[in-house]
C-alpha atoms as a PDB file:
ATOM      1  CA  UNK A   1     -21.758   4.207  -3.330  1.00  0.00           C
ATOM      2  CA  UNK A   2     -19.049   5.080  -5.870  1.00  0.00           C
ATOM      3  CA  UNK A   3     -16.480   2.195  -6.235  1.00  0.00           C
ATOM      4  CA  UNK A   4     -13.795   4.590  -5.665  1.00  0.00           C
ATOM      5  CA  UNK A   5     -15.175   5.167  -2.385  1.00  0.00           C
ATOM      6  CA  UNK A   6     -16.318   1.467  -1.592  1.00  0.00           C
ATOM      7  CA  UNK A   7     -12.502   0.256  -2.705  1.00  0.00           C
ATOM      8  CA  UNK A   8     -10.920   2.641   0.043  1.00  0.00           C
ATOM      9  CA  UNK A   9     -13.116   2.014   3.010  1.00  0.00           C
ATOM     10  CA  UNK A  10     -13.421  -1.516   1.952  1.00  0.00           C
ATOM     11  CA  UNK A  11      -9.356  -1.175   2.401  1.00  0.00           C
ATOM     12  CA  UNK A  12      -9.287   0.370   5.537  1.00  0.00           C
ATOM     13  CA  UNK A  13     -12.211  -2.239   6.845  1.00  0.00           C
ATOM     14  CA  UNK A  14     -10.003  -5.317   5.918  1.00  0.00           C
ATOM     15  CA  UNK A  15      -6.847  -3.730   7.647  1.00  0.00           C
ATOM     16  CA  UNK A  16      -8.694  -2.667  10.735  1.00  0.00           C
ATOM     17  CA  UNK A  17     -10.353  -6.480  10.714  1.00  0.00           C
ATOM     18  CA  UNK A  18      -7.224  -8.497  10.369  1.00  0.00           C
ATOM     19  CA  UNK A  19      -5.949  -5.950  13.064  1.00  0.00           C
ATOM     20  CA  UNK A  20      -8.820  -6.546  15.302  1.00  0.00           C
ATOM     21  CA  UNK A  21      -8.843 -10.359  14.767  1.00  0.00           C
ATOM     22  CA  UNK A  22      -4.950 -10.868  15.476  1.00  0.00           C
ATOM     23  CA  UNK A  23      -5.611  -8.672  18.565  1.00  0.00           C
ATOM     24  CA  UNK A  24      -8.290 -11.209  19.913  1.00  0.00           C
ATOM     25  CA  UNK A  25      -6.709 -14.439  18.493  1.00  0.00           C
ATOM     26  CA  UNK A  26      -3.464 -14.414  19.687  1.00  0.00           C
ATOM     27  CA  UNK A  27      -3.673 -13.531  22.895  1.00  0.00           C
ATOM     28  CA  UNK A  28      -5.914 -16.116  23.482  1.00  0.00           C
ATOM     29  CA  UNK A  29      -3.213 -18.822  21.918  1.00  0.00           C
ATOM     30  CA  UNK A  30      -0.709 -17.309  24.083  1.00  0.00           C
ATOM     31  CA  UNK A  31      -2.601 -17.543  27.433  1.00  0.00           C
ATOM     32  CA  UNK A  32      -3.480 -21.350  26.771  1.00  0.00           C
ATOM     33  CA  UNK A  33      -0.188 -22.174  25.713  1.00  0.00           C
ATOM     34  CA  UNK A  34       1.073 -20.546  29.012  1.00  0.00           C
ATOM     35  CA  UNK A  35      -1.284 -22.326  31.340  1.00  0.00           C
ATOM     36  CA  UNK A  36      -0.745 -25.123  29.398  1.00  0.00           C
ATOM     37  CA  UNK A  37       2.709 -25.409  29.909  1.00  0.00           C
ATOM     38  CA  UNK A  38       2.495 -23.790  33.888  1.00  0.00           C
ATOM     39  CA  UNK A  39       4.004 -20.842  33.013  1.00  0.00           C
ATOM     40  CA  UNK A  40       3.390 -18.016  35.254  1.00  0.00           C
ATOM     41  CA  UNK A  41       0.370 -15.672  34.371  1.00  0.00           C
ATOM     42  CA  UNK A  42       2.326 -12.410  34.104  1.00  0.00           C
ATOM     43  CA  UNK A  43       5.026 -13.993  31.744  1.00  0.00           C
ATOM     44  CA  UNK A  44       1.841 -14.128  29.346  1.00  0.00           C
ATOM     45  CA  UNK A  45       0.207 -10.637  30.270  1.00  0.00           C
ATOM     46  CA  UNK A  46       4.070  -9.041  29.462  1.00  0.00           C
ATOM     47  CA  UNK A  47       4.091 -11.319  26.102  1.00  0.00           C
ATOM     48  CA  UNK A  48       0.363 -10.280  25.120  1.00  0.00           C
ATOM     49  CA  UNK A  49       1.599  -6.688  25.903  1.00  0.00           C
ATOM     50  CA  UNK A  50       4.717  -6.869  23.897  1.00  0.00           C
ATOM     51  CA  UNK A  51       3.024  -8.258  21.040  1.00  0.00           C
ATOM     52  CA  UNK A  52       0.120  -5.388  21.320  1.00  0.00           C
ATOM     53  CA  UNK A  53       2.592  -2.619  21.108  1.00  0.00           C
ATOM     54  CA  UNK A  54       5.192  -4.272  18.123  1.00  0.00           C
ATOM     55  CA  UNK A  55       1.943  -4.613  16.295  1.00  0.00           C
ATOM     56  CA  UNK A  56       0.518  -1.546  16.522  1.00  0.00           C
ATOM     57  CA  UNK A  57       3.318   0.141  15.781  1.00  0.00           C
ATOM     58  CA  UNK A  58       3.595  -2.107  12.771  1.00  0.00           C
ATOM     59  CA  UNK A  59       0.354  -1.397  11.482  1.00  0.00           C
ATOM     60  CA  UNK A  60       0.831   2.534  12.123  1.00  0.00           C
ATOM     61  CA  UNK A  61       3.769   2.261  10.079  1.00  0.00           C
ATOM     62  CA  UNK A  62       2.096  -0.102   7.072  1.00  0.00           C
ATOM     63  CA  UNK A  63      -0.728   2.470   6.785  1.00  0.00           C
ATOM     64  CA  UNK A  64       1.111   6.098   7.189  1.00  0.00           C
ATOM     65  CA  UNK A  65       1.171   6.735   3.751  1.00  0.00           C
ATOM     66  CA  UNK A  66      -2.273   5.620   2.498  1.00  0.00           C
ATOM     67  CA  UNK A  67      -4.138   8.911   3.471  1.00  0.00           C
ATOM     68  CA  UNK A  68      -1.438  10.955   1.466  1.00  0.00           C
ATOM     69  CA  UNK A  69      -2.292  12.656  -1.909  1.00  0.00           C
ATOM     70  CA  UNK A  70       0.131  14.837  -3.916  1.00  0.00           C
ATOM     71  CA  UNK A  71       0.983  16.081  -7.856  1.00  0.00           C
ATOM     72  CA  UNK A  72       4.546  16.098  -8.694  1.00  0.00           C
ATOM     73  CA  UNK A  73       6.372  16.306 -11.406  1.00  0.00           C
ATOM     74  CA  UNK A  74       8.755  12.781 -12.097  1.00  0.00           C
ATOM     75  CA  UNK A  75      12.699  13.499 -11.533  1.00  0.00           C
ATOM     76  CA  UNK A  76      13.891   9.781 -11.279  1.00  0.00           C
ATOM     77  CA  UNK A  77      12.759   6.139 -12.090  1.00  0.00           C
ATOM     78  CA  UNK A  78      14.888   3.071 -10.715  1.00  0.00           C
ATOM     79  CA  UNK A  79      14.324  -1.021 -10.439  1.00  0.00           C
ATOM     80  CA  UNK A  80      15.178  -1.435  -7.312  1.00  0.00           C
ATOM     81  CA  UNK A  81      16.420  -4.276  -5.833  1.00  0.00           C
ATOM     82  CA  UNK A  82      16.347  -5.463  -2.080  1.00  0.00           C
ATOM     83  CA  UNK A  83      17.766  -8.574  -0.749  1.00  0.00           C
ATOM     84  CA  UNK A  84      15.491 -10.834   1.516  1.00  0.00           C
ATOM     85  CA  UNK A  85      15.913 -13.756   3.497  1.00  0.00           C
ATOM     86  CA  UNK A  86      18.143 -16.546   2.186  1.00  0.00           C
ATOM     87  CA  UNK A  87      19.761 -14.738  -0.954  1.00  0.00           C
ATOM     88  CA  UNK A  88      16.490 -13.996  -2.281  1.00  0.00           C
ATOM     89  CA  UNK A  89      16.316 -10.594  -3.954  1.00  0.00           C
ATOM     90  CA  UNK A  90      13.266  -8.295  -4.363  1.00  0.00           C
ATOM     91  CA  UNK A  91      12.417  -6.202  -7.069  1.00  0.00           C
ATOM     92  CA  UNK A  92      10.533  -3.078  -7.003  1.00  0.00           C
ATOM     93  CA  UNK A  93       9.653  -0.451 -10.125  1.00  0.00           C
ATOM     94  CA  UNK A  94      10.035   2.801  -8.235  1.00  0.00           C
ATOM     95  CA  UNK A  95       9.363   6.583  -9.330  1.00  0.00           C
ATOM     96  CA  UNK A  96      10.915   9.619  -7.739  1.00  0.00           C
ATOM     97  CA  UNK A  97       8.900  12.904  -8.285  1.00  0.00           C
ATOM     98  CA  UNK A  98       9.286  16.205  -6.488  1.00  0.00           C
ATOM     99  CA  UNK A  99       5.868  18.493  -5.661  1.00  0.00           C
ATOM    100  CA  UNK A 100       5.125  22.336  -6.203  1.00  0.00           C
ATOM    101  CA  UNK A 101       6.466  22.634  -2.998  1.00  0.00           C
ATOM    102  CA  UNK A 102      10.091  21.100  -3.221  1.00  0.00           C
ATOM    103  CA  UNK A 103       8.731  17.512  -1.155  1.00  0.00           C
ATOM    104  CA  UNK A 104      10.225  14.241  -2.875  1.00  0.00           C
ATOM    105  CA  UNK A 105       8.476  11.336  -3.350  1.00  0.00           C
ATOM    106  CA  UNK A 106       8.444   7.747  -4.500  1.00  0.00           C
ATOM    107  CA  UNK A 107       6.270   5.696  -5.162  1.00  0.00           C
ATOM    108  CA  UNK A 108       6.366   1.753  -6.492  1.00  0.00           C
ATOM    109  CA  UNK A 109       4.418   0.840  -9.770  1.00  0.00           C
ATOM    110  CA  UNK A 110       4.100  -2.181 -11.938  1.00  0.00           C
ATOM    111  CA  UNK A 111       5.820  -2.679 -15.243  1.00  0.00           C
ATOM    112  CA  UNK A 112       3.284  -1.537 -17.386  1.00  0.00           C
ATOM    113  CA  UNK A 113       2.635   1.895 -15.315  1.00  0.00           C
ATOM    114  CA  UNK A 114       6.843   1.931 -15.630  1.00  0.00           C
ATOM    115  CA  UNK A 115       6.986   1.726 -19.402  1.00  0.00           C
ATOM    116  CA  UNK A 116       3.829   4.147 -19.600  1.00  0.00           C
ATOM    117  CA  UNK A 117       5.188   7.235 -17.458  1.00  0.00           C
ATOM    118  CA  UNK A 118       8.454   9.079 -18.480  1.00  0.00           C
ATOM    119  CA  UNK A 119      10.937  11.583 -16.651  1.00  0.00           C
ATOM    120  CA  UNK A 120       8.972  15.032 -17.046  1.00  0.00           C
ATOM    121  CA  UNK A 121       5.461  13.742 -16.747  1.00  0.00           C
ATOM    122  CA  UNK A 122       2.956  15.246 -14.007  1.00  0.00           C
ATOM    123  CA  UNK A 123       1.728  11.957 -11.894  1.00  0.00           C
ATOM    124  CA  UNK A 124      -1.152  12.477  -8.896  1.00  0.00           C
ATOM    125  CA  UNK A 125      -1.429   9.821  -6.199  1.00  0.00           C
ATOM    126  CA  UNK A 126      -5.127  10.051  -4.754  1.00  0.00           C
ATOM    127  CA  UNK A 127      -5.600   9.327  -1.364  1.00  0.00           C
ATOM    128  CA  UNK A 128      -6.254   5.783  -0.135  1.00  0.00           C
ATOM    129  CA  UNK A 129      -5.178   4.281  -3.938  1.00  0.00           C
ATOM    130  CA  UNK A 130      -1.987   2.493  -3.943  1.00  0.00           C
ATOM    131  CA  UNK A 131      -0.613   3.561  -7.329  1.00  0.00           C
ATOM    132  CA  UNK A 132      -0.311   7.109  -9.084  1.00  0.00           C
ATOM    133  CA  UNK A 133      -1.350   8.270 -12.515  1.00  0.00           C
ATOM    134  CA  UNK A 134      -0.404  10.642 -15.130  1.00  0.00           C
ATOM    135  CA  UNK A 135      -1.627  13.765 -15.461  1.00  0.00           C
ATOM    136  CA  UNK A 136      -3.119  13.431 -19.241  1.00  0.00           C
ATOM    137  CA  UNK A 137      -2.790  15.897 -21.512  1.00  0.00           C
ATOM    138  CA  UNK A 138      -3.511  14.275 -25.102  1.00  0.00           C
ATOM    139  CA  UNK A 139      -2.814  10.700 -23.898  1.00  0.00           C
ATOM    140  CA  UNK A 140      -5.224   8.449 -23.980  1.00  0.00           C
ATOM    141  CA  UNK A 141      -4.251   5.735 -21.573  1.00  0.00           C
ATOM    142  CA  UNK A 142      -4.517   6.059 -17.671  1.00  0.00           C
ATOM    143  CA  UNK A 143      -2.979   3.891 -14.446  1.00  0.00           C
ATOM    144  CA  UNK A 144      -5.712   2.175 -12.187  1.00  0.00           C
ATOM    145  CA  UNK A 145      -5.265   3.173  -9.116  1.00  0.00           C
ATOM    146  CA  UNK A 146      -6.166  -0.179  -7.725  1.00  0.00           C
ATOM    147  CA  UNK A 147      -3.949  -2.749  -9.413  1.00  0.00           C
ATOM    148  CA  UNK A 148      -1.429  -0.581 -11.366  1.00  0.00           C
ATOM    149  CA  UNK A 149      -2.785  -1.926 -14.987  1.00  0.00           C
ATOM    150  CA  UNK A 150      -2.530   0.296 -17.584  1.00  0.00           C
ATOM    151  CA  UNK A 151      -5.279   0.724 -20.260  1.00  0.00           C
ATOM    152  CA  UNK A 152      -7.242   2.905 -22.257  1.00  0.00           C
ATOM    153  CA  UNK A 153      -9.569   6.096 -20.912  1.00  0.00           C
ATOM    154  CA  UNK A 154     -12.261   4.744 -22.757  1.00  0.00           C
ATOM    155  CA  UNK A 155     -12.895   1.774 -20.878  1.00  0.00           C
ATOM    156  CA  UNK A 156     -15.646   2.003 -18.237  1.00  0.00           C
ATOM    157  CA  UNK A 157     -13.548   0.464 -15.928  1.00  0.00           C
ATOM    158  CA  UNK A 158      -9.684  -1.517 -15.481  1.00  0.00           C
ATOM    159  CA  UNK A 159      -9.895  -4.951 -17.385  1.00  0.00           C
ATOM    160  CA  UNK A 160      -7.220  -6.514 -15.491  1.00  0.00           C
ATOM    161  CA  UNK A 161      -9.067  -6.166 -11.808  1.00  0.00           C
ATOM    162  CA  UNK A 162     -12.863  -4.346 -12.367  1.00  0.00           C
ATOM    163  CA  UNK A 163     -12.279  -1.184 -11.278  1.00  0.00           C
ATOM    164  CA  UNK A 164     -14.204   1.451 -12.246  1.00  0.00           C
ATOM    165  CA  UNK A 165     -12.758   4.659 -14.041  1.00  0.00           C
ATOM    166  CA  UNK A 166     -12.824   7.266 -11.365  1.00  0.00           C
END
């Protein structure tokens, strides 16, 4: 199997695992800890519930994006900053591109990929990779769509985390 292809269902496996095991485990911790303590039984059942739904819901809305491929063409890039508990701030390196059809879209990359693409430059995000590339014309550098590293097209495959060059 190609590594492209191994990476995203390995992806989707480890999601759909730590999904699966939070559904088993803490349900279990929250019906001892109920009959532990005497609570009544339905108190848990609506608490298992509860925490069923918020994390579904949560996990729909981590991986909505992941399936999504598109070229565009980049308008904007921006550090942007967030602020996060106690007065800590988070940075992100974001780009804003706009498709053939008039859609916007960001998407976060690391500090090399920022110093590598411009304003102007064509950029394709691949389904199930987490970071998008230029669209190379005579360069001779490319993105990894695993960990964001950018290095030559030459190299068999990323030298900062493995990957092979799809």
């Amino acid at each position: 199997m190609a590594r492209a292809a191994r990476y995203r269902r390995d992806e989707r496996l480890w999601a759909w695992l730590f999904l699966g095991g939070t559904w088993l485990v803490i349900p279990i911790f929250i019906v001892v800890s109920a009959l532990s303590e005497g609570a009544p039984l339905e108190d848990a059942l609506l608490s298992i519930g509860g925490f069923l739904v918020v994390s579904a819901a949560l996990f729909v809305w981590a991986r909505r994006k992941t399936g999504a491929s598109w070229i565009a063409v980049i308008e904007d890039m921006h550090l942007v900053t967030r602020r996060i508990a106690h007065g800590q701030e988070r940075v992100s390196l974001r780009v804003y591109a706009r498709t053939s059809r008039g859609r916007r879209v960001k998407a976060d990359v690391t500090s090399e990929g920022f110093e590598y693409l411009h304003i102007g430059d064509m950029i394709e995000k691949k389904a199930g990779f987490n970071f998008p590339d230029k669209i190379r014309g005579a360069d001779d550098r490319r993105i990894c769509p695993a960990c964001g590293g950018v290095y030559p097209v030459i190299d068999a495959a990323c030298p900062r985390c493995g990957f092979d060059n799809v």
